[in-house]
Protein backbone atom coordinates (compact mmCIF):
# COMPACT_ATOMS: atom_id res chain seq x y z
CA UNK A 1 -34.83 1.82 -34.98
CA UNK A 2 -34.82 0.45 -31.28
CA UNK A 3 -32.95 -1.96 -32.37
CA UNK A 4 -30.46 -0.43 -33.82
CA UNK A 5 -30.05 1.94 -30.70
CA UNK A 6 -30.31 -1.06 -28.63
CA UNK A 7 -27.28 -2.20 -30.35
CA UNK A 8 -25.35 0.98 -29.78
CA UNK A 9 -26.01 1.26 -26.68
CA UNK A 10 -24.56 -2.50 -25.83
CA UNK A 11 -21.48 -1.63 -27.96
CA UNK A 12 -21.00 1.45 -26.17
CA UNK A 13 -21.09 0.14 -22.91
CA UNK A 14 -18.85 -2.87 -23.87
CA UNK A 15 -16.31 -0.60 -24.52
CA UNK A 16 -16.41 0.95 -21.20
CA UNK A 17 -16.40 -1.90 -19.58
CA UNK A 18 -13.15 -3.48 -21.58
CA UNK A 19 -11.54 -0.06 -21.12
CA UNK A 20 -12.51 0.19 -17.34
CA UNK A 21 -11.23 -3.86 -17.00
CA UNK A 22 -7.96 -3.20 -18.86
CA UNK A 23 -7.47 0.14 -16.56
CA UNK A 24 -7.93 -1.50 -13.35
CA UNK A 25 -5.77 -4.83 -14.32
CA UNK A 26 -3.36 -2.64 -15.28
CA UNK A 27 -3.01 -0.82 -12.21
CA UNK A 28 -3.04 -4.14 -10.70
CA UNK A 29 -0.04 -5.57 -12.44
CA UNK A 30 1.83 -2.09 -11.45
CA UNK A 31 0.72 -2.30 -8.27
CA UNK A 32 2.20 -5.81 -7.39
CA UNK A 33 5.50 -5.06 -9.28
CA UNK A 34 5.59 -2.05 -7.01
CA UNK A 35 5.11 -4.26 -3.84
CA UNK A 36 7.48 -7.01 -4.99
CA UNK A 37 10.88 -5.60 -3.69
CA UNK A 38 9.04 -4.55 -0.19
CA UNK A 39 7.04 -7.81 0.23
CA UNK A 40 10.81 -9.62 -0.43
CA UNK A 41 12.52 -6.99 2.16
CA UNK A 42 10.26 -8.00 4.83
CA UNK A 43 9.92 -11.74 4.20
CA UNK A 44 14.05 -11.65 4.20
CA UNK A 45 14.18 -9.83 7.23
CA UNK A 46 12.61 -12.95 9.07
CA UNK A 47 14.08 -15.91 7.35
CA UNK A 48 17.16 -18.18 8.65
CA UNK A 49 20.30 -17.04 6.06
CA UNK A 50 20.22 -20.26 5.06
CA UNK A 51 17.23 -19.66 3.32
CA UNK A 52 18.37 -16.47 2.26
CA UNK A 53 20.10 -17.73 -0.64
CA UNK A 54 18.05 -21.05 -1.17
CA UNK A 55 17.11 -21.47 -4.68
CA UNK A 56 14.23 -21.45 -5.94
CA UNK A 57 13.54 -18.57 -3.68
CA UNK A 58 11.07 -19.34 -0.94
CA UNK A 59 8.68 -16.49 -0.03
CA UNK A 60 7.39 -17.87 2.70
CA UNK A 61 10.58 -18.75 5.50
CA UNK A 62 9.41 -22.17 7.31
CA UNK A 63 10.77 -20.33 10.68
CA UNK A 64 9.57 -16.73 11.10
CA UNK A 65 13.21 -15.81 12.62
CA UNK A 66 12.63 -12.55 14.79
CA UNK A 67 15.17 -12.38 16.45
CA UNK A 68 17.08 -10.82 12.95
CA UNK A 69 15.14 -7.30 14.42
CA UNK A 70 17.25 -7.51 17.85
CA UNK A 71 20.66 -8.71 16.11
CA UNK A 72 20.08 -5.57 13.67
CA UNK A 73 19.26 -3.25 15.86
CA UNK A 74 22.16 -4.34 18.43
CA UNK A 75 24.66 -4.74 15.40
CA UNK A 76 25.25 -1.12 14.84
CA UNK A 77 23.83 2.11 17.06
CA UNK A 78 20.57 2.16 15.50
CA UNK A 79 19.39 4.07 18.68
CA UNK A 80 21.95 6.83 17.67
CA UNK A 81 21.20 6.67 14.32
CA UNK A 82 17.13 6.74 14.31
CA UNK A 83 17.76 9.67 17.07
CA UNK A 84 19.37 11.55 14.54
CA UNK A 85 17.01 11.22 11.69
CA UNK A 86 14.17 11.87 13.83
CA UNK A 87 15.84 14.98 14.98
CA UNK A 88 16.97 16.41 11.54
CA UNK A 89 13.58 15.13 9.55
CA UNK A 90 11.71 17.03 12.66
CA UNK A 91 13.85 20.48 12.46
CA UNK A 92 13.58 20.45 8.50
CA UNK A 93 9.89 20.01 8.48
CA UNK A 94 8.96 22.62 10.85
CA UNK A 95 11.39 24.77 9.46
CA UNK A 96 10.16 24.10 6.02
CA UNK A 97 6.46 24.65 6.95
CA UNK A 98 6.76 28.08 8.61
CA UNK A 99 8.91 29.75 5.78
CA UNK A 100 7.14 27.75 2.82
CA UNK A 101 3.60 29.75 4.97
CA UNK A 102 5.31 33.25 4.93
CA UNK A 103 6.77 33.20 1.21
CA UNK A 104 3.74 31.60 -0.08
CA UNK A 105 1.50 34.21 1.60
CA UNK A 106 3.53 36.78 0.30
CA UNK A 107 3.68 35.69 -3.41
CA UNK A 108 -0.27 34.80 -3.48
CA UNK A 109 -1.74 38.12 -1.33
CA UNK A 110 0.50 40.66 -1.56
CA UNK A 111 0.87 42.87 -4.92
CA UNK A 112 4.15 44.24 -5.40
CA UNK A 113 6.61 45.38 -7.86
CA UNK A 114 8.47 42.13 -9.45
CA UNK A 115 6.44 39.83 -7.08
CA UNK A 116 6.27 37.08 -10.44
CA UNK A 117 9.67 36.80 -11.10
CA UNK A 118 10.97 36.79 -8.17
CA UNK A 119 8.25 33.98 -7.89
CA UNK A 120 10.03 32.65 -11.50
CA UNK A 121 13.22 32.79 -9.10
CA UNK A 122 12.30 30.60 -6.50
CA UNK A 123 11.33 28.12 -8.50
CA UNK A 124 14.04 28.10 -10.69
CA UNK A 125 16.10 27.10 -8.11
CA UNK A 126 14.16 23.48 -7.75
CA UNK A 127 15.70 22.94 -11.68
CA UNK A 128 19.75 22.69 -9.56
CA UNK A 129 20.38 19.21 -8.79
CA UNK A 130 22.17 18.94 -4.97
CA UNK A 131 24.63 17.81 -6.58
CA UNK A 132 25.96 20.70 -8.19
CA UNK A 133 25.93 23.03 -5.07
CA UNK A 134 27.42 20.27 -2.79
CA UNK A 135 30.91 21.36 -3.00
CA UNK A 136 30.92 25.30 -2.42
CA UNK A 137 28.31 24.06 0.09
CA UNK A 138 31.02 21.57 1.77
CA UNK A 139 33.34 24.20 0.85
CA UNK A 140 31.63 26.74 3.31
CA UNK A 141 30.19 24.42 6.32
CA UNK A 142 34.39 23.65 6.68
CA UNK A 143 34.68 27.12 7.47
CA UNK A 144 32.22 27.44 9.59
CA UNK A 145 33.27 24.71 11.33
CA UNK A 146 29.94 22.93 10.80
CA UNK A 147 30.88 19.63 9.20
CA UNK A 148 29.56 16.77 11.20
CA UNK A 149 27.52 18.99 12.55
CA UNK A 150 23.49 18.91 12.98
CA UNK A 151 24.20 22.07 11.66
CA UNK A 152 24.87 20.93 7.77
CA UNK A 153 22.29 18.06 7.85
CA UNK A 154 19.47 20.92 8.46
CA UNK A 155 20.38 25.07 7.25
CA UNK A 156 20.52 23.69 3.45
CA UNK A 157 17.00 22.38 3.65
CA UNK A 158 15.46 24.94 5.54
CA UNK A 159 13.78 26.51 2.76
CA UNK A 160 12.11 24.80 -0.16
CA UNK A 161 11.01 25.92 -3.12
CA UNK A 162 8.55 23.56 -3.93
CA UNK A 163 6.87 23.94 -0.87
CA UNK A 164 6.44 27.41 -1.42
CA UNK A 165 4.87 26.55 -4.56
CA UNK A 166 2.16 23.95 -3.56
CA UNK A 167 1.22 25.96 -0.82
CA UNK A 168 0.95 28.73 -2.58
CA UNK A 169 -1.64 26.94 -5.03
CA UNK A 170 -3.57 26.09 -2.45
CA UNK A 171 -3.80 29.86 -0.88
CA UNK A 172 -4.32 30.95 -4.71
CA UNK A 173 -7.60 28.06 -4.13
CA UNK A 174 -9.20 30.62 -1.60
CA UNK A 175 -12.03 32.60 -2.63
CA UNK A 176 -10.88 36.16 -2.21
CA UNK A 177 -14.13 37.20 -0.33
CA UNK A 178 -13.08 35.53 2.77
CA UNK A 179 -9.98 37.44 2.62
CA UNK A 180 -11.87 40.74 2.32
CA UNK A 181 -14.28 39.59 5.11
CA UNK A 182 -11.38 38.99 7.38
CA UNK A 183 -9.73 42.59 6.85
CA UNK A 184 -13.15 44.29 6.94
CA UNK A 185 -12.92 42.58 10.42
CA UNK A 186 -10.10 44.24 11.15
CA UNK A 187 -7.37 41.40 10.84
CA UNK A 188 -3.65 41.93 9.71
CA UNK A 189 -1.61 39.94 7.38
CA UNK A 190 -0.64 37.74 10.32
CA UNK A 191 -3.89 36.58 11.30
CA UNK A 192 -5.50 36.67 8.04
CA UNK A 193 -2.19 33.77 7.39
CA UNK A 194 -2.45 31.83 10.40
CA UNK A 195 -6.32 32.53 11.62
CA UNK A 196 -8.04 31.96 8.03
CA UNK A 197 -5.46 30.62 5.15
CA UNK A 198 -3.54 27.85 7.12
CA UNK A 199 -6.49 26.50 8.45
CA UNK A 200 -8.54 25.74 5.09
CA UNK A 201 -5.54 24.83 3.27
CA UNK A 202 -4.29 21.63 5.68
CA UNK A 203 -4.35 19.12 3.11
CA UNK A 204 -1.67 20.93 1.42
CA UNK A 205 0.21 21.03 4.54
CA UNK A 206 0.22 17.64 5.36
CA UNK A 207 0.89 16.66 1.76
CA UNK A 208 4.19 18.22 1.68
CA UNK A 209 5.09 17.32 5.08
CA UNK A 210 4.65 14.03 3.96
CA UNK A 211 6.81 14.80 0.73
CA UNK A 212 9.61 16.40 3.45
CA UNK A 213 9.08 13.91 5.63
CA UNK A 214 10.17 11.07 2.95
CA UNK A 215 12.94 12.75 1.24
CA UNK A 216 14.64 13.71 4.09
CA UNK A 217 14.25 10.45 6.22
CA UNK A 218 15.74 7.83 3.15
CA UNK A 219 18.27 10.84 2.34
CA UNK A 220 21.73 9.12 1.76
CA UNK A 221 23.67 11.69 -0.48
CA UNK A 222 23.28 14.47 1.94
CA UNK A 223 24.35 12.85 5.63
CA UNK A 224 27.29 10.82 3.96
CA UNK A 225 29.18 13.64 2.64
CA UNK A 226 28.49 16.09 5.73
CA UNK A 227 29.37 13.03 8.39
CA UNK A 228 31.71 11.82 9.47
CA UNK A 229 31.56 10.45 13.14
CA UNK A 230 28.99 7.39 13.97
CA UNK A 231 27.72 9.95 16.64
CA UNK A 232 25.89 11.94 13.27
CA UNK A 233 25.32 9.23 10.96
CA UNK A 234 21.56 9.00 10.36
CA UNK A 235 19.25 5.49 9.42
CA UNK A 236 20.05 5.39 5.68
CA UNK A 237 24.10 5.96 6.04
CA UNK A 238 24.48 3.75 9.12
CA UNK A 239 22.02 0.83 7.04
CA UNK A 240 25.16 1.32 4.70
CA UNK A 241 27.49 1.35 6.94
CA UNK A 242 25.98 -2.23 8.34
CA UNK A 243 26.18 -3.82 5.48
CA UNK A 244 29.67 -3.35 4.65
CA UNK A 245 30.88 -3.47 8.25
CA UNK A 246 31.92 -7.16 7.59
CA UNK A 247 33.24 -9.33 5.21
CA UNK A 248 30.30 -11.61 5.13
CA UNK A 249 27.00 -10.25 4.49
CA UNK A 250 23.78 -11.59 6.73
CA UNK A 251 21.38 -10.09 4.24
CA UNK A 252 18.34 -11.28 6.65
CA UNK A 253 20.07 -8.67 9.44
CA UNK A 254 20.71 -6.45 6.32
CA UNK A 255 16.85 -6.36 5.77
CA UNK A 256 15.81 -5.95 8.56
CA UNK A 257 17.28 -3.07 9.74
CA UNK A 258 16.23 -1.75 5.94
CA UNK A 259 12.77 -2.48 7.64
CA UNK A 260 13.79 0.29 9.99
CA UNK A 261 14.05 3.23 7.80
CA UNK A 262 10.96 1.53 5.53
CA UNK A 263 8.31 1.04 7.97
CA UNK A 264 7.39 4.86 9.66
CA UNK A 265 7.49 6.07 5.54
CA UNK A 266 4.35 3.35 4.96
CA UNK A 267 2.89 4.01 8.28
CA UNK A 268 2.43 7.77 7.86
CA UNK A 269 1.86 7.28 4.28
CA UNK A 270 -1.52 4.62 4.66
CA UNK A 271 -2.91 7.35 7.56
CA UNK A 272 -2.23 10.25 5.45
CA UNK A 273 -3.28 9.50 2.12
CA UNK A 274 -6.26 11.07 1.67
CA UNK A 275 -4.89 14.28 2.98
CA UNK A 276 -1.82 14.12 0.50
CA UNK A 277 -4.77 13.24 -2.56
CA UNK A 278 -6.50 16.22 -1.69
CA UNK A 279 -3.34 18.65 -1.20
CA UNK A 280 -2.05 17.80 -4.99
CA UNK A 281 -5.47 18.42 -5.97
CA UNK A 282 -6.24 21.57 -4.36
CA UNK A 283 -2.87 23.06 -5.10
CA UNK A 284 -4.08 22.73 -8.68
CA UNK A 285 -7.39 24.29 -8.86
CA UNK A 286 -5.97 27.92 -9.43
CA UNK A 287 -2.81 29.04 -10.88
């Protein structure tokens, strides 16, 4: 009888481990095709163009050419360009933030008539591709007189549905107690928001400015059709722009001032990660 649960037990946890070893090579394998394209951008950006297009492909340049950085960011008004994303990505993420705080308080604290579907409304709205809205959008900025303006790269992302939604999950994650303790104290809907919900829901926060922060700063569809001037162009449209400025191609330049738009993404991303983990999780613990 030992034996025989001896047995199981070594069968059992030979299975776990095969399942656990075929898990984690998995991941592996998606992990480094993930990496591949990135690893090739940034070993590109450095090579001479003559190995650029040597075959086989060499991974490793035999000059680390730096110098491709300075011609890149001299070939085209990068300044101008990174100046402008910075500026729009910054506007849309505060902007985003504050309104996502007040419409997510409202639909998770606040009982009133028709407060679900109007809920079921907002989020409806993140089921429209841009796309479709783009040109009674275009259609209006022209008459306002805000085309190539910082005007049309920022009012149509002001709001966000989705952002409304997380956070609201993660106000929805807050025992209701410490809501009643705070009125019983005497506090109003403001400082019960900003004083006790905001606080112990941060991880939600800086997940989705994370989210905002990448979708707006590699946004191409947007800033091409509302620009039109260098002066607005922002880091993905002038990278564009760059690369089919000239007959010839220097794909080494080309990649590295893709390196440009690809490098504060990872940066914020590998000192934010945990936060972002725990904001998809928390916004998921009560619906």
């Amino acid at each position: 009888m030992y034996e025989l649960i001896n047995k199981r037990f070594t069968l059992a946890s030979l299975r776990r481990w095969l399942r656990g070893g075929l898990l984690h090579a998995t991941l592996i394998v998606a992990t480094i095709i993930a990496l591949l394209p990135v690893m090739w951008t940034f070993t590109t950006s450095v090579k001479p163009l003559k190995e650029v297009y040597a075959y086989p492909p060499k991974w490793i340049p035999s000059e680390f050419m730096w110098e491709n950085y300075v011609e890149a960011w001299t070939a085209a008004p990068f300044n101008r360009y990174a100046f402008n994303s910075i500026v729009v990505t910054t506007a849309i993420i505060i902007s985003q933030l504050f309104f996502a705080s007040l419409a997510a308080y409202v639909f998770a604290c606040i009982e009133f008539p028709g407060r679900d579907v109007i809920f079921l409304l907002f989020l409806m709205t993140m089921m429209v591709p841009m796309q479709v809205v783009v040109v009674p959008t275009f259609l209006v900025f022209k008459v306002f007189g805000w085309i190539d303006t910082y005007w049309a790269l920022i009012v149509p992302f002001l709001v966000n549905a989705f952002g409304i939604f997380l956070i609201r999950q993660s106000f929805l994650a807050i025992p209701q107690d410490l809501l009643d303790a705070a009125r019983i104290d005497g506090a109003g809907h403001w400082r019960i928001l900003w004083n006790v919900l905001v606080p112990n829901t941060h991880p939600a926060y800086l997940s989705f400015a994370l989210l905002t922060f990448t979708w707006r700063w590699n946004d191409y569809f947007w800033p091409l059709i509302m620009t039109n001037s260098t002066e607005m162009r922002t880091l993905p449209v002038g990278l564009v722009f760059l690369r089919t400025s000239e007959g010839s191609i220097d794909w080494n330049v080309v990649m590295a001032a893709a390196t440009f738009v690809i490098v504060p993404v990872m940066v914020l991303f590998i000192f934010l990660q945990r936060y972002f983990v725990q904001g998809v999780i928390s916004s998921g613990v009560k619906g």
